[in-house]
C-alpha atoms as a PDB file:
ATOM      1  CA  UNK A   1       4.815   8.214  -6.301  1.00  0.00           C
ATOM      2  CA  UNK A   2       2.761   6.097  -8.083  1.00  0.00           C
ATOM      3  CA  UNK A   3       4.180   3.311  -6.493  1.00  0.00           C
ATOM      4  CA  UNK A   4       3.729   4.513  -3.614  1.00  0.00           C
ATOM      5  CA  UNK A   5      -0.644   5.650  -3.658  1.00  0.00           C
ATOM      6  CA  UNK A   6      -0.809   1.734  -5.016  1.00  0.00           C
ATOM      7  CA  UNK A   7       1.113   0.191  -2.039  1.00  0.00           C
ATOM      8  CA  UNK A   8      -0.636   2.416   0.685  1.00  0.00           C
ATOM      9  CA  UNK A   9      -3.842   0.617  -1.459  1.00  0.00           C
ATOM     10  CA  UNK A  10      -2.992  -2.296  -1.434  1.00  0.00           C
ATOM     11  CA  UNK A  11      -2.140  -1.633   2.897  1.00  0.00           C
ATOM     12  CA  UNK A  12      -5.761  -0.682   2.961  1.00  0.00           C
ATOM     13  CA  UNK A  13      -7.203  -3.401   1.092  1.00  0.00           C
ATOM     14  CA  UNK A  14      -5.522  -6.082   2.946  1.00  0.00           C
ATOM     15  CA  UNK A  15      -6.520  -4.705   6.383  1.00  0.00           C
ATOM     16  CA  UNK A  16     -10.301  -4.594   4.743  1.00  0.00           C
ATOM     17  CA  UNK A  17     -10.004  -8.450   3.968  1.00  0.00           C
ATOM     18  CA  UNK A  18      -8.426 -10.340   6.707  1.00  0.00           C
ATOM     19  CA  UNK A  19     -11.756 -11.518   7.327  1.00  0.00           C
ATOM     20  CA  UNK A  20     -13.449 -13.031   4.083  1.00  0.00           C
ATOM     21  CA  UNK A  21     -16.038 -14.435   6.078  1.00  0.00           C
ATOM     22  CA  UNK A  22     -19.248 -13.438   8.014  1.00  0.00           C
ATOM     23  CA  UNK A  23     -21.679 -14.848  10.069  1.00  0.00           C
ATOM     24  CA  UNK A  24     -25.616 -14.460  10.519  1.00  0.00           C
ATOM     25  CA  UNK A  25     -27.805 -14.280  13.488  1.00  0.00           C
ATOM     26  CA  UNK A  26     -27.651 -18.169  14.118  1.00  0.00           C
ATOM     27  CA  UNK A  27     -24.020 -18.199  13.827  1.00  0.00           C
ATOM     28  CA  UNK A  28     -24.003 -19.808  10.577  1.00  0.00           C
ATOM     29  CA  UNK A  29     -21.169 -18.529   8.217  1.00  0.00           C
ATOM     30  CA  UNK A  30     -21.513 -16.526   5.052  1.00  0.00           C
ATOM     31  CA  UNK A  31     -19.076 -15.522   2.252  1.00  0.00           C
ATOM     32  CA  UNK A  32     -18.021 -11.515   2.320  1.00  0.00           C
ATOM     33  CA  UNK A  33     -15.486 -11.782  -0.385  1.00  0.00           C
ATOM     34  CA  UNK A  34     -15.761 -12.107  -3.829  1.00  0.00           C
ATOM     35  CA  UNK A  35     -12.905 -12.964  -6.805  1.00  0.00           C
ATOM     36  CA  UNK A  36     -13.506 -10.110  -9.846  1.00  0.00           C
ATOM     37  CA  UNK A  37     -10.888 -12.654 -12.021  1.00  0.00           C
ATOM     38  CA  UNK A  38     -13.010 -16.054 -11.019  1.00  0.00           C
ATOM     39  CA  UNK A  39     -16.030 -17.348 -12.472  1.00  0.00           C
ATOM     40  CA  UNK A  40     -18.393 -17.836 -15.086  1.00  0.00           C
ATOM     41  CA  UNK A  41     -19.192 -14.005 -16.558  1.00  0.00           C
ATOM     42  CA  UNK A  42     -22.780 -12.801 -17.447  1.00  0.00           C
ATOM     43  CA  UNK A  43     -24.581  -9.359 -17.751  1.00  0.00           C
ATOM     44  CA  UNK A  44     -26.471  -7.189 -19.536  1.00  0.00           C
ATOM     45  CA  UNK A  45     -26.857  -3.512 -19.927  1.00  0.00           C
ATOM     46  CA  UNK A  46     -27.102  -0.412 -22.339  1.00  0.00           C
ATOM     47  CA  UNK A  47     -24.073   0.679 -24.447  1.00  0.00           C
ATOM     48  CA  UNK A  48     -24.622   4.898 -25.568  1.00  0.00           C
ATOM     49  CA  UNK A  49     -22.902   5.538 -29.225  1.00  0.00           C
ATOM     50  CA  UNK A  50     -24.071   8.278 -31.178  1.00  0.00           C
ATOM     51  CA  UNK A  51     -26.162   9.593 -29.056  1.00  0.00           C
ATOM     52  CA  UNK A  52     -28.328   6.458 -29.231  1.00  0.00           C
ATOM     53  CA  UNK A  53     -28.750   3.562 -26.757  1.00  0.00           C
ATOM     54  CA  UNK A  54     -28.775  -0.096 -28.045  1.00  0.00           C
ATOM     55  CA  UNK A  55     -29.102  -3.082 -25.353  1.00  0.00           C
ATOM     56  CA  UNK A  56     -26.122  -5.549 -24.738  1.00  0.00           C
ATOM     57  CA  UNK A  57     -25.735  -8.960 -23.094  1.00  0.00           C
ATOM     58  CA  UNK A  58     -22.349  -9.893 -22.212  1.00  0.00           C
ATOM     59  CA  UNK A  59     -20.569 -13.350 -21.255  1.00  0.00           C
ATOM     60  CA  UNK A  60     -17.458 -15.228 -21.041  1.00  0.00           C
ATOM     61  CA  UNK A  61     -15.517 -17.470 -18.542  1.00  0.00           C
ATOM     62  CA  UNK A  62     -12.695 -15.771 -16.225  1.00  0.00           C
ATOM     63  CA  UNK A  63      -9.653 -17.408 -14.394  1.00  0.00           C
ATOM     64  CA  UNK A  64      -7.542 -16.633 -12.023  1.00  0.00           C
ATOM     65  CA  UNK A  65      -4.665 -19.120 -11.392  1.00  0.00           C
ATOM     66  CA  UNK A  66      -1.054 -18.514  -9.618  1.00  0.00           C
ATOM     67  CA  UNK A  67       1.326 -21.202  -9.306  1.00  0.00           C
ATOM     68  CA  UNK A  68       5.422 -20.941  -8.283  1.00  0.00           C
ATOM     69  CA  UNK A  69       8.258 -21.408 -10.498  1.00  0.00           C
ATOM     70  CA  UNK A  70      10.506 -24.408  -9.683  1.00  0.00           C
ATOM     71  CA  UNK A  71      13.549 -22.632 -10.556  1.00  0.00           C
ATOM     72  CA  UNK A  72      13.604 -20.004  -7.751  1.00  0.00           C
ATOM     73  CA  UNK A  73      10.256 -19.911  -5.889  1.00  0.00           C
ATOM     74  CA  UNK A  74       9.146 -16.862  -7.434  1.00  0.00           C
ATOM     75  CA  UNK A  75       5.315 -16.901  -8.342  1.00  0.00           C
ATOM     76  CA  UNK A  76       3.737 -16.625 -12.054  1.00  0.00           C
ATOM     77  CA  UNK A  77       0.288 -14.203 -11.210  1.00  0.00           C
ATOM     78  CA  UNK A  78      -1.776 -15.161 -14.554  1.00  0.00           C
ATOM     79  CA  UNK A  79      -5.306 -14.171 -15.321  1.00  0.00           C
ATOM     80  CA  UNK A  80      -6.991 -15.670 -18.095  1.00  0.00           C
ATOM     81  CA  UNK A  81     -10.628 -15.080 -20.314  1.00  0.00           C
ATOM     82  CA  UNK A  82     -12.409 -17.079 -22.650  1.00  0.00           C
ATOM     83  CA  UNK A  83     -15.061 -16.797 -25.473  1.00  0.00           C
ATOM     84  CA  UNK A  84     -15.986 -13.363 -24.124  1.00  0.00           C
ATOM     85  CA  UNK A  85     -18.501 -12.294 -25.451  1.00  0.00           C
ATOM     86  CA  UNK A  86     -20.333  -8.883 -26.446  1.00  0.00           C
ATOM     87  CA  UNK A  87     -23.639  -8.241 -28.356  1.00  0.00           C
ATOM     88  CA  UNK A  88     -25.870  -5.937 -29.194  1.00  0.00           C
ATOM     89  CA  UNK A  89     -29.265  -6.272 -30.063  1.00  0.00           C
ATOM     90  CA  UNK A  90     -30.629  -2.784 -31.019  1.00  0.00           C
ATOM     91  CA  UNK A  91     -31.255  -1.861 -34.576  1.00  0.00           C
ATOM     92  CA  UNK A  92     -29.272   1.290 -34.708  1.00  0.00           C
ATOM     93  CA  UNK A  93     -25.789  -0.361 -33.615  1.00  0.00           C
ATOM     94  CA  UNK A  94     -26.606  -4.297 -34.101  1.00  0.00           C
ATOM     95  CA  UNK A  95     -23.420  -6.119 -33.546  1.00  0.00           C
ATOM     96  CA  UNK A  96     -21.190  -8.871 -31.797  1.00  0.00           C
ATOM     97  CA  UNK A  97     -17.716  -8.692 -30.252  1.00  0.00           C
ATOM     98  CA  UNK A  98     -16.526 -11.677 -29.102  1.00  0.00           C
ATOM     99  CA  UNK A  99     -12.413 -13.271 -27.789  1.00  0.00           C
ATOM    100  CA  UNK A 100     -11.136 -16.625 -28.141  1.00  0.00           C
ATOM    101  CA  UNK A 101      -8.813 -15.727 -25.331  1.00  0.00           C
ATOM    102  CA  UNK A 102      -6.797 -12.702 -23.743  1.00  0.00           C
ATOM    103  CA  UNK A 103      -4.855 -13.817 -20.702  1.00  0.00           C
ATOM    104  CA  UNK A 104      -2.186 -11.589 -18.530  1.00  0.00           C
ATOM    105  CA  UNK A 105       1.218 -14.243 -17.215  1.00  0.00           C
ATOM    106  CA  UNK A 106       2.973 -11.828 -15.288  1.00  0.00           C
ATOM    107  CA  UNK A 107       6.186 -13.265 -13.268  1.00  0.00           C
ATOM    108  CA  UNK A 108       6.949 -11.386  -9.659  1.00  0.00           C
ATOM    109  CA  UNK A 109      10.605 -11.203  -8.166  1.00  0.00           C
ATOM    110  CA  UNK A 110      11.450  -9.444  -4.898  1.00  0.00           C
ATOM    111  CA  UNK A 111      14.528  -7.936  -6.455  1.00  0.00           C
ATOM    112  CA  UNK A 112      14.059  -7.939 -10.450  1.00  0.00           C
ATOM    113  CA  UNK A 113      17.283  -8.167 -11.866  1.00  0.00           C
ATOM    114  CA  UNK A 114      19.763  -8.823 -15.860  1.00  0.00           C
ATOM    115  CA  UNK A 115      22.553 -10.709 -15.715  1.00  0.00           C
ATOM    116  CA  UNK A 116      24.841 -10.205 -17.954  1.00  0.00           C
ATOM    117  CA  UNK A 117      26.589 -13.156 -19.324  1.00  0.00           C
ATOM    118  CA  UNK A 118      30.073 -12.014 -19.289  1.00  0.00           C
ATOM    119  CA  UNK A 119      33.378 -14.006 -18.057  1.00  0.00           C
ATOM    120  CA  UNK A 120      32.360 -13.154 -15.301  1.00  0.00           C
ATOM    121  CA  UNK A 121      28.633 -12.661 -15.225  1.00  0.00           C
ATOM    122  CA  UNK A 122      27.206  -9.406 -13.723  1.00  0.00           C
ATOM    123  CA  UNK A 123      23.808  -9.084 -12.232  1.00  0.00           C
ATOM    124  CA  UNK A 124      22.443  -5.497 -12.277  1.00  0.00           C
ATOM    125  CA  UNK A 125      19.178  -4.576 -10.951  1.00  0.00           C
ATOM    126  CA  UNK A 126      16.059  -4.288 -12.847  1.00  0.00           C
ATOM    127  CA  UNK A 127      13.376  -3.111 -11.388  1.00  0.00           C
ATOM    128  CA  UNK A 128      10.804  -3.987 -13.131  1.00  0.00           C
ATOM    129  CA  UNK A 129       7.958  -7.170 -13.608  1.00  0.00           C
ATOM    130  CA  UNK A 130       7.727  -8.911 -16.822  1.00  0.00           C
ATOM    131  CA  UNK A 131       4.245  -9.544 -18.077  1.00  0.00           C
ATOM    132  CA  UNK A 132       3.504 -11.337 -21.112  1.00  0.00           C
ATOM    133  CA  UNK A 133      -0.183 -10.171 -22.402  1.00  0.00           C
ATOM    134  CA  UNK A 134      -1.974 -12.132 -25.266  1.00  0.00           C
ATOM    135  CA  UNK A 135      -4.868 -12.094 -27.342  1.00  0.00           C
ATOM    136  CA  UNK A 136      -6.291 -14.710 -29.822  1.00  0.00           C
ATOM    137  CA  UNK A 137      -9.281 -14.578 -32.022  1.00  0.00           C
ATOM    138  CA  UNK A 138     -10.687 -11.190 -31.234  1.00  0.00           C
ATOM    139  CA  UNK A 139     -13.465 -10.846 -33.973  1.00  0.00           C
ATOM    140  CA  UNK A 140     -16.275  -7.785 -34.585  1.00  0.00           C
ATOM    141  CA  UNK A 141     -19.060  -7.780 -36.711  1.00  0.00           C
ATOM    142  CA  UNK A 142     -20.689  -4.398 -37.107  1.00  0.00           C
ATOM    143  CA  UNK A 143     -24.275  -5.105 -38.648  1.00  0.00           C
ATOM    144  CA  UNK A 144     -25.095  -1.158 -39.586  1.00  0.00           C
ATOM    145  CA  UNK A 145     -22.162  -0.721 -41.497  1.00  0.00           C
ATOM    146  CA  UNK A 146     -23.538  -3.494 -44.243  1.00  0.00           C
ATOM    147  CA  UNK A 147     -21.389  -6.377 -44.711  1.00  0.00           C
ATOM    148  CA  UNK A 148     -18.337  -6.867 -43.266  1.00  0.00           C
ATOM    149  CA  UNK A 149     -16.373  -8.015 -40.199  1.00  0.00           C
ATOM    150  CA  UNK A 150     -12.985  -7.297 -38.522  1.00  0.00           C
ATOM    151  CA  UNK A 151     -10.629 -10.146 -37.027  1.00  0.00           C
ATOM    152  CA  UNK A 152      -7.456  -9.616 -34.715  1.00  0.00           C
ATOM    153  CA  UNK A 153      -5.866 -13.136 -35.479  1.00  0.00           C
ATOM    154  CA  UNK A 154      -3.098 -12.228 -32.012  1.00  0.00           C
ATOM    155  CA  UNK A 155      -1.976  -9.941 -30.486  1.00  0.00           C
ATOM    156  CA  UNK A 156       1.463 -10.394 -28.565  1.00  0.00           C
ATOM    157  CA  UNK A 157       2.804  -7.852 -25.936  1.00  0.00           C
ATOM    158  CA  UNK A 158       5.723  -7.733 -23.453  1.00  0.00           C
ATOM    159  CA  UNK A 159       4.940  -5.402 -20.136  1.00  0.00           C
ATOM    160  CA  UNK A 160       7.131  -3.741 -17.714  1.00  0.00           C
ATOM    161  CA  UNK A 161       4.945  -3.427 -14.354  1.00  0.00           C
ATOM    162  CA  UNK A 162       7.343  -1.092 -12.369  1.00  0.00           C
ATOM    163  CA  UNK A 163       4.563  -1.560  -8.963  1.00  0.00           C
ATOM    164  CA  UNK A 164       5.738  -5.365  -8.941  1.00  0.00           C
ATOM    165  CA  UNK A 165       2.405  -6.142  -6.833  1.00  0.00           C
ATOM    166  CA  UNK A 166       2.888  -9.831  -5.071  1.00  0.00           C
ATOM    167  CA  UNK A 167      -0.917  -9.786  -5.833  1.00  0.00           C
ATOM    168  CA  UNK A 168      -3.095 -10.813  -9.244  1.00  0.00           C
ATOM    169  CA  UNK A 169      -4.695  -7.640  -7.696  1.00  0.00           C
ATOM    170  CA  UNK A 170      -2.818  -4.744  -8.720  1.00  0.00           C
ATOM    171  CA  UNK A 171      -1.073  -4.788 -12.159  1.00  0.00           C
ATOM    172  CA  UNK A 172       0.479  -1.743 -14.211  1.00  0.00           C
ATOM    173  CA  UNK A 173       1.937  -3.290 -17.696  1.00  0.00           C
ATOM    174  CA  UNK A 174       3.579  -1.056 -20.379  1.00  0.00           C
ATOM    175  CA  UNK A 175       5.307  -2.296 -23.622  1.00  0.00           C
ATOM    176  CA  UNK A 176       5.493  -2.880 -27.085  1.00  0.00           C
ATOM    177  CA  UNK A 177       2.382  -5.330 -28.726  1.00  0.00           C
ATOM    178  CA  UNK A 178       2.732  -7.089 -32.202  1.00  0.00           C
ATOM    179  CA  UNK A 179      -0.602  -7.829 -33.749  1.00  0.00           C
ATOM    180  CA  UNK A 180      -2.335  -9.284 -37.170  1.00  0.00           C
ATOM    181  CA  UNK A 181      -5.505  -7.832 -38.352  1.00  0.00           C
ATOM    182  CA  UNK A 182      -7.834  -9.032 -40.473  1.00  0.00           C
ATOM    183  CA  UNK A 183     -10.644  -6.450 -42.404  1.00  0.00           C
ATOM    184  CA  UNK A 184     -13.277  -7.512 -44.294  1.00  0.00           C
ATOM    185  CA  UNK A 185     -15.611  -5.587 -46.684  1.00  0.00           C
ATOM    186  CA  UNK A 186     -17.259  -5.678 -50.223  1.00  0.00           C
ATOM    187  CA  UNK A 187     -13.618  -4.118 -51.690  1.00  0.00           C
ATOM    188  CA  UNK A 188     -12.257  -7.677 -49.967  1.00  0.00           C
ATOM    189  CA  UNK A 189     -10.125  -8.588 -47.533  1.00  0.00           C
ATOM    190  CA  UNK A 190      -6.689  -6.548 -46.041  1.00  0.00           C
ATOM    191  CA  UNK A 191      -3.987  -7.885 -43.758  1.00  0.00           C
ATOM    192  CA  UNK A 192      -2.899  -5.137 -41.253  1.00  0.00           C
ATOM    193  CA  UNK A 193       0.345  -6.131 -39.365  1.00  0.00           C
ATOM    194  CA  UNK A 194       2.064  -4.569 -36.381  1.00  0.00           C
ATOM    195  CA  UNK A 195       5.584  -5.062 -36.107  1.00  0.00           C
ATOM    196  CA  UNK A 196       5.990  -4.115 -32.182  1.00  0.00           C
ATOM    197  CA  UNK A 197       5.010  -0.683 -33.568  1.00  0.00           C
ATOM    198  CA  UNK A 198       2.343  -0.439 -30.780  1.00  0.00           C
ATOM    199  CA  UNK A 199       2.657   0.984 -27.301  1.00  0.00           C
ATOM    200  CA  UNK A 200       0.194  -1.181 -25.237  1.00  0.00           C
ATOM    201  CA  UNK A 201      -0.815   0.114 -21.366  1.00  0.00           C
ATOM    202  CA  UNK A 202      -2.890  -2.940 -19.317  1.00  0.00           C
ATOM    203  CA  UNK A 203      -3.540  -1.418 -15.687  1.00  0.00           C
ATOM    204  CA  UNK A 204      -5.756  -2.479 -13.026  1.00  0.00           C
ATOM    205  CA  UNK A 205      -6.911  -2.332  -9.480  1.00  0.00           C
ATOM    206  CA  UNK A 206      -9.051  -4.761  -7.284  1.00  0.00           C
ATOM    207  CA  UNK A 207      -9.923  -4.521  -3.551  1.00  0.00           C
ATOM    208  CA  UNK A 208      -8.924  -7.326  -1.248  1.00  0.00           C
ATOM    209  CA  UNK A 209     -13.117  -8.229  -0.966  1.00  0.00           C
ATOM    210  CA  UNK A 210     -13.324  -7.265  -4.508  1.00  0.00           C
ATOM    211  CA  UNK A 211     -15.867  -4.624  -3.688  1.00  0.00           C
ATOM    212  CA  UNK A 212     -14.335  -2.648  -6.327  1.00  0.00           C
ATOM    213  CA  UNK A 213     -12.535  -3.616  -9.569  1.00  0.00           C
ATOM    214  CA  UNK A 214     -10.945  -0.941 -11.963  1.00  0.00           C
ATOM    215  CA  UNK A 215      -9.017  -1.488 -15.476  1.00  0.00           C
ATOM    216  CA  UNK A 216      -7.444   0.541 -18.188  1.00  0.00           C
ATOM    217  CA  UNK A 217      -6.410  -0.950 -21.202  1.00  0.00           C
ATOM    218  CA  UNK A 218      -5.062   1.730 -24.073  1.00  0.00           C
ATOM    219  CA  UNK A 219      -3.007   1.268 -26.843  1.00  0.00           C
ATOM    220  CA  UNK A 220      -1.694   3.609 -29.717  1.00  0.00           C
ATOM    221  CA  UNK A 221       0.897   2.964 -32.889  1.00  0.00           C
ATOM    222  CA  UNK A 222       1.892   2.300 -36.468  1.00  0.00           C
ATOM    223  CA  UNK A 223       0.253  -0.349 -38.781  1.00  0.00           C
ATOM    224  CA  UNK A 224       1.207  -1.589 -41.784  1.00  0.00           C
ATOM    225  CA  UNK A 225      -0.750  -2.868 -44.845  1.00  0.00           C
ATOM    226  CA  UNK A 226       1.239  -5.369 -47.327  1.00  0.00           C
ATOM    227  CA  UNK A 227       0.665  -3.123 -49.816  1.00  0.00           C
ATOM    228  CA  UNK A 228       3.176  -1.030 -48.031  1.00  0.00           C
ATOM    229  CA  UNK A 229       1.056   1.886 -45.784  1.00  0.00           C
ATOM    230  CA  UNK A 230       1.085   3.353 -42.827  1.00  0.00           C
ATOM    231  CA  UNK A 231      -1.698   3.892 -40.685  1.00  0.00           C
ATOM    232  CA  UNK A 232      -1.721   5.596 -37.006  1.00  0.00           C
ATOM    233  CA  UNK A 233      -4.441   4.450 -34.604  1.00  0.00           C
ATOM    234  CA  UNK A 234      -5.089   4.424 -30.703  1.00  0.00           C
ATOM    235  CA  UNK A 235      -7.840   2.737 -28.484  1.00  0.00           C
ATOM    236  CA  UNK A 236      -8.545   4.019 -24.598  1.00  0.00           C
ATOM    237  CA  UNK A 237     -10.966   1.818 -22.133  1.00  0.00           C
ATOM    238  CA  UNK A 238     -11.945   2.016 -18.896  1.00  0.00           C
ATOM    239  CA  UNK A 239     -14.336   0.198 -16.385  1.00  0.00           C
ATOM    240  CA  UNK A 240     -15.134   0.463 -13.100  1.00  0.00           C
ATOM    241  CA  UNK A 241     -17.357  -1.923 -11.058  1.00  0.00           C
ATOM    242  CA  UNK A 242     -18.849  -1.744  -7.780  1.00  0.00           C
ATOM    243  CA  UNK A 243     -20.636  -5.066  -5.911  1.00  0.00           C
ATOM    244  CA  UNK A 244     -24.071  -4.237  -5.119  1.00  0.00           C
ATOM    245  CA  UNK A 245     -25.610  -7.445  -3.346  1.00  0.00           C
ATOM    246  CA  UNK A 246     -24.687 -11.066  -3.409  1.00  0.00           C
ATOM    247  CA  UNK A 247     -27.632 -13.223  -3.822  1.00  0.00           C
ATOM    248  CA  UNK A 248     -27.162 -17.057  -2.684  1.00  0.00           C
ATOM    249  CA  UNK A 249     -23.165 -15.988  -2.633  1.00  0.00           C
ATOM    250  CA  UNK A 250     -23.408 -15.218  -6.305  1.00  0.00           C
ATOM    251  CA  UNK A 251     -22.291 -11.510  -6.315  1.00  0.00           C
ATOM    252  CA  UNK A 252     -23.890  -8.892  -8.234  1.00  0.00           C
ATOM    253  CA  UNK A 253     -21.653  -5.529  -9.692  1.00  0.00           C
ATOM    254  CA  UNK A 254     -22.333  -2.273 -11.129  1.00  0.00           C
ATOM    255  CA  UNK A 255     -20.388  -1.838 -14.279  1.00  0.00           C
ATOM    256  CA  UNK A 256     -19.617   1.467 -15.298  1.00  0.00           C
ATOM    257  CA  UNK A 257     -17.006   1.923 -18.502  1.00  0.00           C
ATOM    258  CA  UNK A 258     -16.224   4.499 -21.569  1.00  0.00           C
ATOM    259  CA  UNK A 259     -14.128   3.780 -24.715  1.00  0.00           C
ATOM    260  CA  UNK A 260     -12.596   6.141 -27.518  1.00  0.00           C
ATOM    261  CA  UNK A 261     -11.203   4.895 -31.023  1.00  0.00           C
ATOM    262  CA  UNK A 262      -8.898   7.071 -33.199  1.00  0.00           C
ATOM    263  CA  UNK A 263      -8.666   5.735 -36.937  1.00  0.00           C
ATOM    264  CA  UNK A 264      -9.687   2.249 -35.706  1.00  0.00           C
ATOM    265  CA  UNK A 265     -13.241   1.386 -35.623  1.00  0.00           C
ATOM    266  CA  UNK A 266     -15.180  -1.086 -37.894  1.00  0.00           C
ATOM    267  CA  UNK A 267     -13.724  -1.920 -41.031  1.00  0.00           C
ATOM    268  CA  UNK A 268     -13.872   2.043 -41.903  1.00  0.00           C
ATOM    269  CA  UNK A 269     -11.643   2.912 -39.185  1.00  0.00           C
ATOM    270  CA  UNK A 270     -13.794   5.943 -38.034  1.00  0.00           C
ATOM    271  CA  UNK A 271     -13.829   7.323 -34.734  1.00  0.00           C
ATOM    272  CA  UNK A 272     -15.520   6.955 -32.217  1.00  0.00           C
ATOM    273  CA  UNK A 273     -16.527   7.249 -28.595  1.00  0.00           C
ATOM    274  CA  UNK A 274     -18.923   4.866 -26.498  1.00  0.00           C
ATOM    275  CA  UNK A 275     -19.830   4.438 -22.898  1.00  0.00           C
ATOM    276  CA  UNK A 276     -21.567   1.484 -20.856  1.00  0.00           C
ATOM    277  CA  UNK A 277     -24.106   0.875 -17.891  1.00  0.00           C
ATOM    278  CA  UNK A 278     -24.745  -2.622 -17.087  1.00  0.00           C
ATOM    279  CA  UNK A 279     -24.663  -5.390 -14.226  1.00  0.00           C
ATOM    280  CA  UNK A 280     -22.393  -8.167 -14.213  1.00  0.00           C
ATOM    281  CA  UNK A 281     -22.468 -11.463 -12.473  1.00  0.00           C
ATOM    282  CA  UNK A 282     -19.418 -13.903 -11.840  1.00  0.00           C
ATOM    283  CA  UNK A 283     -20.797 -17.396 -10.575  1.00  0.00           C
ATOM    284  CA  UNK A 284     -18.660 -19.385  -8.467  1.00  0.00           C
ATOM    285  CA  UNK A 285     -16.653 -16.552  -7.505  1.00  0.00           C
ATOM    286  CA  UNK A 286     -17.332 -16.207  -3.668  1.00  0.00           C
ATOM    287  CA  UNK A 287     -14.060 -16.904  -1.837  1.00  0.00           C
END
C-alpha cells in the first residue's frame, strides 16, 4: 500500500513538472523548478524548547549527484551535506550543532535480486534497494548546561528502501546503524558505542518542482559504554517545507519541523521535545 500512495505521488509529481520552465510577458524564459538537495543552504528562524523561544541561523552546502554503475547500468541516487550548521543565539538555550558530513548512496535495480553462489548459482529475488547512510563529525555544544559538548565521531547504516524510487526524490531506508559517541563533561570524557544495535528509519518526499520537500529521520536502540552498560535511547524528526517566492531564481521555503529525544539529549541524556519555524534559502538551486 505504501508503495503504492508513493508511486501514484510520484505519477502526480511528474505530470506537475514536465515543464520546469516559464515565460514572462515579453516571452523571456524563467525558472519554475527548484532542486531541495542542490545548493548552498542558509536560513534563519525560531526554535520553541521549554516553552521558550531562542533565535537560530542555519547553513551548510547540499548535493545532489547520480551517476550509473559500469557494471550493469543501474544508477547510484546519492545525496550529500556538508558543514551543516545550526546555532542558537538566545540566552536561555545558547548552542551550536554542526556535521562534517551525512550523505545518503542508495543503488536502484529494476528487479533487486541475491545470488547465491552455489555450484550452480541461484538468483532469488530481493526486493528491496540498498542504501548506505553515513554520518561524520556530528558535534553539539549545549551552552546552558555549563561546560560540556557531545561528538558523534560516525555513524554507519545499511537501508532497505522497499519503494525502490528511480528518483533522488522519494526514498524510504530502514536498517541497522553502528555509531561512536563521544560525551564530554566536568566528570570527563565517555565513549558510547553502537554495535548495529540501532534501528535507523531515513524517509523522504520531494515534488517534481520541489514545491514541497518532506523528511523523517528516527532512530531508536542499545548503547554501550566500555565500562560495560547499557543504555536505551530514540530520536524522531520531521520537516516539512513549502517554496514561498523565488527572488532573482533564488527560491525561498517555509520550514516547518518538530523533534523528540528519549534518554539522549546533551551530555545528560534528558528528554526532550523541540519544534522549528524558519525560512530557508538554497542558492544555485533553480533547475
Amino acid at each position: 500500500m505504501l508503495a503504492l500512495t508513493l508511486a501514484l505521488l510520484l505519477a502526480g509529481a511528474a505530470g506537475e513538472g514536465e515543464a520546469c520552465v516559464g515565460t514572462d510577458k515579453a516571452g523571456e524564459p524563467f525558472p519554475i523548478c527548484f532542486d531541495p538537495g542542490n545548493g548552498l543552504l542558509a536560513g534563519a528562524g525560531a526554535a520553541v524548547q521549554d516553552g521558550e523561544a531562542t533565535p537560530e541561523l542555519y547553513a551548510g552546502i547540499l548535493v545532489r549527484t547520480q551517476r550509473t554503475s559500469r557494471s550493469k547500468g543501474t544508477p547510484w541516487l546519492n545525496t550529500h551535506r556538508l558543514f551543516v550548521t545550526r546555532a542558537r543565539s538566545g540566552m536561555a538555550h545558547q548552542g551550536l550543532i554542526a556535521t562534517l558530513y551525512e550523505g545518503n548512496l542508495r543503488r536502484h535495480l529494476e528487479e533487486g535480486f541475491i545470488l547465491v553462489p552455489t555450484a550452480r548459482p541461484v538468483r532469488i529475488p530481493f526486493p528491496f534497494d540498498l542504501t548506505l547512510a553515513m554520518r561524520l563529525g556530528h558535534y553539539e555544544r549545549r551552552v546552558w548546561e555549563g561546560p560540556g559538548w557531545t561528538l558523534e565521531t560516525g555513524r554507519a547504516a545499511l537501508l532497505l528502501d522497499p519503494v525502490r524510487a528511480p528518483t533522488a526524490r522519494v526514498w524510504l531506508g530502514l536498517g541497522p546503524a553502528a555509531s561512536h559517541t563521544l560525551r564530554s563533561s566536568r566528570q570527563g570524557t565517555v565513549h558510547e558505542l553502537s554495535p548495529f544495535t540501532t534501528l535507523l528509519l531515513d524517509a523522504g518526499y520531494e515534488t517534481e518542482d520541489g514545491w514541497w520537500a518532506t523528511r523523517v529521520t528516527a532512530f531508536a536502540g542499545w548503547t554501550l559504554g566500555f565500562d560495560g552498560g547499557m543504555r536505551f535511547r530514540t530520536r524522531e524528526e520531521v520537516s516539512l517545507e513549502r517554496l514561498l517566492i523565488a527572488v532573482n531564481d533564488q527560491p525561498v521555503w517555509l520550514r516547518l519541523s518538530a523533534a523528540h529525544t528519549h534518554a539522549d539529549a546533551g551530555v545528560a541524556r534528558v528528554n526532550e521535545w523541540s519544534a522549528g519555524l524558519g525560512l530557508t534559502v538554497r542558492v544555485w538551486s533553480a533547475r
